[in-house]
Protein backbone atom coordinates (compact mmCIF):
# COMPACT_ATOMS: atom_id res chain seq x y z
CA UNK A 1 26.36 -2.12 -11.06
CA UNK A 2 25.50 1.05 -10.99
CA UNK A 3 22.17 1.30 -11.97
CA UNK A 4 21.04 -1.28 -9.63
CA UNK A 5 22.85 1.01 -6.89
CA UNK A 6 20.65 3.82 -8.34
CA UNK A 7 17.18 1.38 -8.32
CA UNK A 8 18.02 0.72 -4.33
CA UNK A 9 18.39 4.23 -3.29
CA UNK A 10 15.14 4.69 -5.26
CA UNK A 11 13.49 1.92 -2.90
CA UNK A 12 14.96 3.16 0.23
CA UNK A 13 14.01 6.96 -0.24
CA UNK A 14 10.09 7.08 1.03
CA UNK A 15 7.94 9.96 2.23
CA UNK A 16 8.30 9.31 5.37
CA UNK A 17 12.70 9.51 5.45
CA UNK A 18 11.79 12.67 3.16
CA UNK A 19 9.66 14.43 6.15
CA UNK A 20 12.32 13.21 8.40
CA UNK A 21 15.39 14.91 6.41
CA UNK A 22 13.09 18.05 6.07
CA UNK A 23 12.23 18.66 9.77
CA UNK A 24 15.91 18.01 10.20
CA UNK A 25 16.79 21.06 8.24
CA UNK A 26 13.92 22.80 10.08
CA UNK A 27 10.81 22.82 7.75
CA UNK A 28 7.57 22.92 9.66
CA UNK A 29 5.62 19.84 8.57
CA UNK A 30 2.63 18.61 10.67
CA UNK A 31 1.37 15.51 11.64
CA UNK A 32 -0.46 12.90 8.56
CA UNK A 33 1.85 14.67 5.70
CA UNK A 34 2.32 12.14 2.51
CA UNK A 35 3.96 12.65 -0.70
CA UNK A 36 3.15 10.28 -3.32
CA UNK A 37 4.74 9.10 -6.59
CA UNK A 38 8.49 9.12 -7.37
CA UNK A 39 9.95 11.39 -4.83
CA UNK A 40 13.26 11.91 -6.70
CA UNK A 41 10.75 15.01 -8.35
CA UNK A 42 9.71 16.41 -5.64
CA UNK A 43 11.78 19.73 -4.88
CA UNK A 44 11.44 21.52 -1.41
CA UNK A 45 13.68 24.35 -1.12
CA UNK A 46 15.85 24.08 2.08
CA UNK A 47 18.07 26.83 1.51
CA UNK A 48 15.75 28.40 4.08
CA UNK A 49 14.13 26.25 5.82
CA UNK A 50 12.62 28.56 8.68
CA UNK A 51 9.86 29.96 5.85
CA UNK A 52 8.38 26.80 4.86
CA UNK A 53 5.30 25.78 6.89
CA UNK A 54 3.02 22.68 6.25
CA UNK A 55 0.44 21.35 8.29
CA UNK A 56 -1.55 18.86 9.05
CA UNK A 57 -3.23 16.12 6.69
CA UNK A 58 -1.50 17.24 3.46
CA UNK A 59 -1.48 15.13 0.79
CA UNK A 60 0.99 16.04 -1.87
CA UNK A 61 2.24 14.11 -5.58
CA UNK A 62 5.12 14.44 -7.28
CA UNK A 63 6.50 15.91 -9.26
CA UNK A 64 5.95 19.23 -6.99
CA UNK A 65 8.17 21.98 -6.20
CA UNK A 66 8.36 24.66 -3.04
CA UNK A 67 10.57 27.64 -3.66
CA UNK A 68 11.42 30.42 -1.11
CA UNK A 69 13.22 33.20 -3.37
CA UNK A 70 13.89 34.40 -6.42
CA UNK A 71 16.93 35.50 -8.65
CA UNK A 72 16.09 38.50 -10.49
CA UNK A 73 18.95 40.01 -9.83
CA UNK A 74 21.05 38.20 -11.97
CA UNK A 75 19.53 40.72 -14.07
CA UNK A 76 19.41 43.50 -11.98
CA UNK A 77 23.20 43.19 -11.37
CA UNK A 78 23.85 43.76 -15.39
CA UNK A 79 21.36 46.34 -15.80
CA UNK A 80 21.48 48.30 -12.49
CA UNK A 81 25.01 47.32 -10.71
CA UNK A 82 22.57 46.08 -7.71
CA UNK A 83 21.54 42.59 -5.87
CA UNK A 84 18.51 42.64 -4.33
CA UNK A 85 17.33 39.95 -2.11
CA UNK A 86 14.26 37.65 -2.48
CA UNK A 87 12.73 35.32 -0.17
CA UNK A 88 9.20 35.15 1.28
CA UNK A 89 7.81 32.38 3.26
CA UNK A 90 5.96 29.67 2.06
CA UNK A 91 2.69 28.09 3.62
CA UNK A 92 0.20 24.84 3.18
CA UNK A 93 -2.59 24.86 5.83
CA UNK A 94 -4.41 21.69 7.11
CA UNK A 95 -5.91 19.36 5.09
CA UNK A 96 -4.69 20.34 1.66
CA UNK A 97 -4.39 18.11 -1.80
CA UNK A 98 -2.33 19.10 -3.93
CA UNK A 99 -2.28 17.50 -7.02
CA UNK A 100 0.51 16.62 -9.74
CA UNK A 101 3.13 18.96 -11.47
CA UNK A 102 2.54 21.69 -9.19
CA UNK A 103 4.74 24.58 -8.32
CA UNK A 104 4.68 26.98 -4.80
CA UNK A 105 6.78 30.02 -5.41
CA UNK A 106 7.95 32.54 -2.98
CA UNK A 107 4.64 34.31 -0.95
CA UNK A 108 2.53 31.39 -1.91
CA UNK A 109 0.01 30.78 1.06
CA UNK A 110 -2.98 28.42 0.91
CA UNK A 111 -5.40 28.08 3.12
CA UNK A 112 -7.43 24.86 5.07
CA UNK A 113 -9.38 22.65 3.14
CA UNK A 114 -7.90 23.51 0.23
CA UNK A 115 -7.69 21.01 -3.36
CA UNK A 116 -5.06 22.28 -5.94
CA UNK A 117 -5.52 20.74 -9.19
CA UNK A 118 -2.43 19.53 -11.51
CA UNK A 119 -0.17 21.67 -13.37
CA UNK A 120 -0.96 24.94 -10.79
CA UNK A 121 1.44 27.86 -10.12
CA UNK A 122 0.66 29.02 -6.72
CA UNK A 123 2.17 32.87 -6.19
CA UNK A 124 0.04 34.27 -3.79
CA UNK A 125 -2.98 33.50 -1.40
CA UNK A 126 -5.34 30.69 -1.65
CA UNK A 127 -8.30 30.97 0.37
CA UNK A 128 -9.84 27.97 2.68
CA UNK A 129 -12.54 26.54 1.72
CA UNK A 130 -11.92 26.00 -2.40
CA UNK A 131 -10.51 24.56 -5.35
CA UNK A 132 -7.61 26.03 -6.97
CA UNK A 133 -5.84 25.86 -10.77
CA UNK A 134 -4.99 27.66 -13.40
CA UNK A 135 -0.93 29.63 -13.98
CA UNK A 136 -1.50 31.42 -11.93
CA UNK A 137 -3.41 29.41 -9.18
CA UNK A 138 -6.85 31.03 -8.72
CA UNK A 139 -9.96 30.10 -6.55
CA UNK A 140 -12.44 28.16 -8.84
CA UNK A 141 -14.76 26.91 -6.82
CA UNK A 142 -16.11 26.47 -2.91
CA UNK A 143 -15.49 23.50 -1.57
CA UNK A 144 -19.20 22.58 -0.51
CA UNK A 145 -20.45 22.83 -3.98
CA UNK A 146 -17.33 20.70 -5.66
CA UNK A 147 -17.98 18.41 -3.06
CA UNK A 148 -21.72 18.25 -4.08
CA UNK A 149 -20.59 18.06 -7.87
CA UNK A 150 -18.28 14.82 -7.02
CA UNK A 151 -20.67 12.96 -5.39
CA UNK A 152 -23.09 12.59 -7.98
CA UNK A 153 -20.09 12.06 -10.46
CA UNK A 154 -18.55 9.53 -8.27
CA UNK A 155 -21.63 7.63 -8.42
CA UNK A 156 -22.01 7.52 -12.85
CA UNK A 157 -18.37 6.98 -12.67
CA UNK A 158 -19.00 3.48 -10.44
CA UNK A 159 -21.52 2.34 -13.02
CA UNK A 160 -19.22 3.21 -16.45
CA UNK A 161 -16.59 1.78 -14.62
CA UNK A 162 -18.96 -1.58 -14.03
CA UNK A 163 -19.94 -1.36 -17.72
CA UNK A 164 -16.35 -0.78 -18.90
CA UNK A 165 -15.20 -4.35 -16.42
CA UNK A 166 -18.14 -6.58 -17.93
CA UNK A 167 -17.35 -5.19 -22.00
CA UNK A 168 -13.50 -5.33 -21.68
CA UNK A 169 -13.03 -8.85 -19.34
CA UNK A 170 -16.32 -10.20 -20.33
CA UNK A 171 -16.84 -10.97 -16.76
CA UNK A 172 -19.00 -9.89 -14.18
CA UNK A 173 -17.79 -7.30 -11.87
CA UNK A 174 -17.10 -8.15 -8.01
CA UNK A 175 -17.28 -6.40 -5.00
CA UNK A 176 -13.57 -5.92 -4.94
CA UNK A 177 -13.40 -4.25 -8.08
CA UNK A 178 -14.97 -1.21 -6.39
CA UNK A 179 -12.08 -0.62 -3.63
CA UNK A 180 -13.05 3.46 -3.97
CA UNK A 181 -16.05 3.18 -4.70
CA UNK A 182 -17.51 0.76 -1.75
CA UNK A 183 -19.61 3.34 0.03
CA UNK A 184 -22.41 3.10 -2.84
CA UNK A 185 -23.18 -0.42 -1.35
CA UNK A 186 -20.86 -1.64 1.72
CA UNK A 187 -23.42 -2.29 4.32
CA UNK A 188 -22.49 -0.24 7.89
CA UNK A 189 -21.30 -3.52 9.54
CA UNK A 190 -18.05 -4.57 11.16
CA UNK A 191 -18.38 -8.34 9.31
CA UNK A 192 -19.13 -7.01 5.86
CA UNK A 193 -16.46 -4.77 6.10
CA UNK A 194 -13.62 -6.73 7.55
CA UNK A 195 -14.94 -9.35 4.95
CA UNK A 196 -14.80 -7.12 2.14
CA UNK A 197 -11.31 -5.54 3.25
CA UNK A 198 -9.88 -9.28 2.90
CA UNK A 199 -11.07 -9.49 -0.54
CA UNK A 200 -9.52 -5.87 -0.94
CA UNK A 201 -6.37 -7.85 0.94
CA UNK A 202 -6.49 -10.77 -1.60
CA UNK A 203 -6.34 -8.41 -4.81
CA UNK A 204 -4.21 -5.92 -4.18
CA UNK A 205 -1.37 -9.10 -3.39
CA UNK A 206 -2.05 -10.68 -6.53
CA UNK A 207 -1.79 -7.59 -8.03
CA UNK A 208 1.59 -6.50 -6.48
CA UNK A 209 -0.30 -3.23 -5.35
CA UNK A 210 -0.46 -1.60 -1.85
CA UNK A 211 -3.02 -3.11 -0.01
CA UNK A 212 -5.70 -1.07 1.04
CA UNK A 213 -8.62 -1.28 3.51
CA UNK A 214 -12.13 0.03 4.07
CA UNK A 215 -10.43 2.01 7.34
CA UNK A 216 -7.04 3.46 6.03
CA UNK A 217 -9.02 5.02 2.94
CA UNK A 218 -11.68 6.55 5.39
CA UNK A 219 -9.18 7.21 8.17
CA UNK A 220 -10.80 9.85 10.95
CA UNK A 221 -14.04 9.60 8.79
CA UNK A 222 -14.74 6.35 9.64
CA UNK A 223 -16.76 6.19 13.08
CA UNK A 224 -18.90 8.54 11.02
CA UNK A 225 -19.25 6.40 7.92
CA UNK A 226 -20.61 3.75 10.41
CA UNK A 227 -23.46 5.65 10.52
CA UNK A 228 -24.48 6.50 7.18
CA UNK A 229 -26.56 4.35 4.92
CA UNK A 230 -25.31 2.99 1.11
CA UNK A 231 -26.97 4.27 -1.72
CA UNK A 232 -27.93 0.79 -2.74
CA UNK A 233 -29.03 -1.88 -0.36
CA UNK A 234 -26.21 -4.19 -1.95
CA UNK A 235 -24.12 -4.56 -4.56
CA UNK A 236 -26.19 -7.01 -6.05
CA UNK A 237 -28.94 -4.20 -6.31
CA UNK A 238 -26.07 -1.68 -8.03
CA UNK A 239 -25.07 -4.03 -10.63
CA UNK A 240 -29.10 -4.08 -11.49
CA UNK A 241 -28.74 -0.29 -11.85
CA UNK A 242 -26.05 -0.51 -13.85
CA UNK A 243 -27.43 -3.10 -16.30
CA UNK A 244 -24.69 -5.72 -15.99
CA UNK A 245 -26.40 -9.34 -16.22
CA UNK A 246 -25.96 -11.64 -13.79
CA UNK A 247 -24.46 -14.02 -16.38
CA UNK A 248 -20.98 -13.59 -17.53
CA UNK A 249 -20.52 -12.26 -20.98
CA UNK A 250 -20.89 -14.77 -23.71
CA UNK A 251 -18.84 -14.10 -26.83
């Protein structure tokens, strides 16, 4: 009985009741805010609510962790007969990622346009503009030239995952397969694109898996992916890249 209790408080508790209950305590969080994963480990400190600030199009995974003071003087009060106080505000800009197992500590302030990989420590400031990691967090690259570097990986990555899909199923890939990778070949057109999000519809069903479209991955990006051209003319023409027969695999 009461584990099932516990599995449908699990189900109730989303991100968006979470951003409710923190702008109810007062925490600043801006408009297109998501946390993702089990939200039972995500920890936002609302002891003091007034000096945490998010903003706008943050995208955060659990497990993650804001705090906005410290407790140092539960030594100081042994070895020096004081308590000193400890609190500092705590800051995400716009259109930050922020990636698993990450922790914000008192002062931490990152900037716009910020990515900050897994398993970070953020104490201080994080400029706009980068990629952040490390304990602690430190810039490690601009954003223009990881965004450069993902590209081109994004596109090997398609074909080894094609590869991997035709030697593991023995079948040949499909169009659907490729729900993050469909601006290699989608075709700039309203048909091809509603028909390939009900593919993406039909999939992600069977699959039990939140279904996902060509638009809600793209979101404000998309009037200008409408007028871009794929890498490859269609996906036909990047399975020929990749090598995969048209055949399916005999055994």
């Amino acid at each position: 009985m009461m584990m099932g209790f516990i599995k449908c408080l699990l189900r109730k508790r989303s991100s968006e009741s979470y951003i409710a209950f923190l702008r109810k305590k007062g925490v600043t969080v801006g408009r297109n805010v998501c946390f993702y994963g089990n939200l039972w480990f995500i920890d936002i400190d609302v002891t003091r609510p007034s000096l945490v600030r998010i903003g706008d199009n943050v995208h955060i995974v659990s497990p993650f962790s804001i705090i906005t003071h410290g407790w140092e003087s539960a030594v100081f009060r042994e070895k020096y007969h004081e308590f000193v106080g400890s609190a500092r505000k705590v800051t995400i800009g716009d259109n930050v990622y922020i990636g698993a197992d990450v922790m914000l500590l008192k002062g931490a302030e990152i900037g716009d346009n910020v990515i900050i990989g897994a398993k970070s420590l953020v104490t201080g400031e994080i400029p706009s503009d980068c990629v952040a990691a490390g304990i602690p967090a430190r810039k490690i690259a601009d954003l223009d030239d990881f965004f450069e570097k993902r590209k081109k990986e994004s596109l090997q990555e398609a074909k080894e995952y094609a590869r991997s899909i035709y030697e593991v199923f023995k079948r040949k890939p499909v169009e659907e397969d490729f729900f993050e990778f469909f601006p290699l070949f989608l075709k700039r057109e309203m048909q091809a694109i509603e028909e390939f999000n009900k593919k993406l519809e039909f999939k992600m069903k069977r699959e039990g898996r939140k279904v996902m479209s060509v638009q809600s991955q793209l979101g404000t990006a998309f009037n200008y992916f409408l007028k871009t051209k794929p890498y490859y003319k269609s996906f036909e023409e990047f399975l020929v890249d990749v090598g995969v027969p048209s055949e399916e695999k005999k055994e």
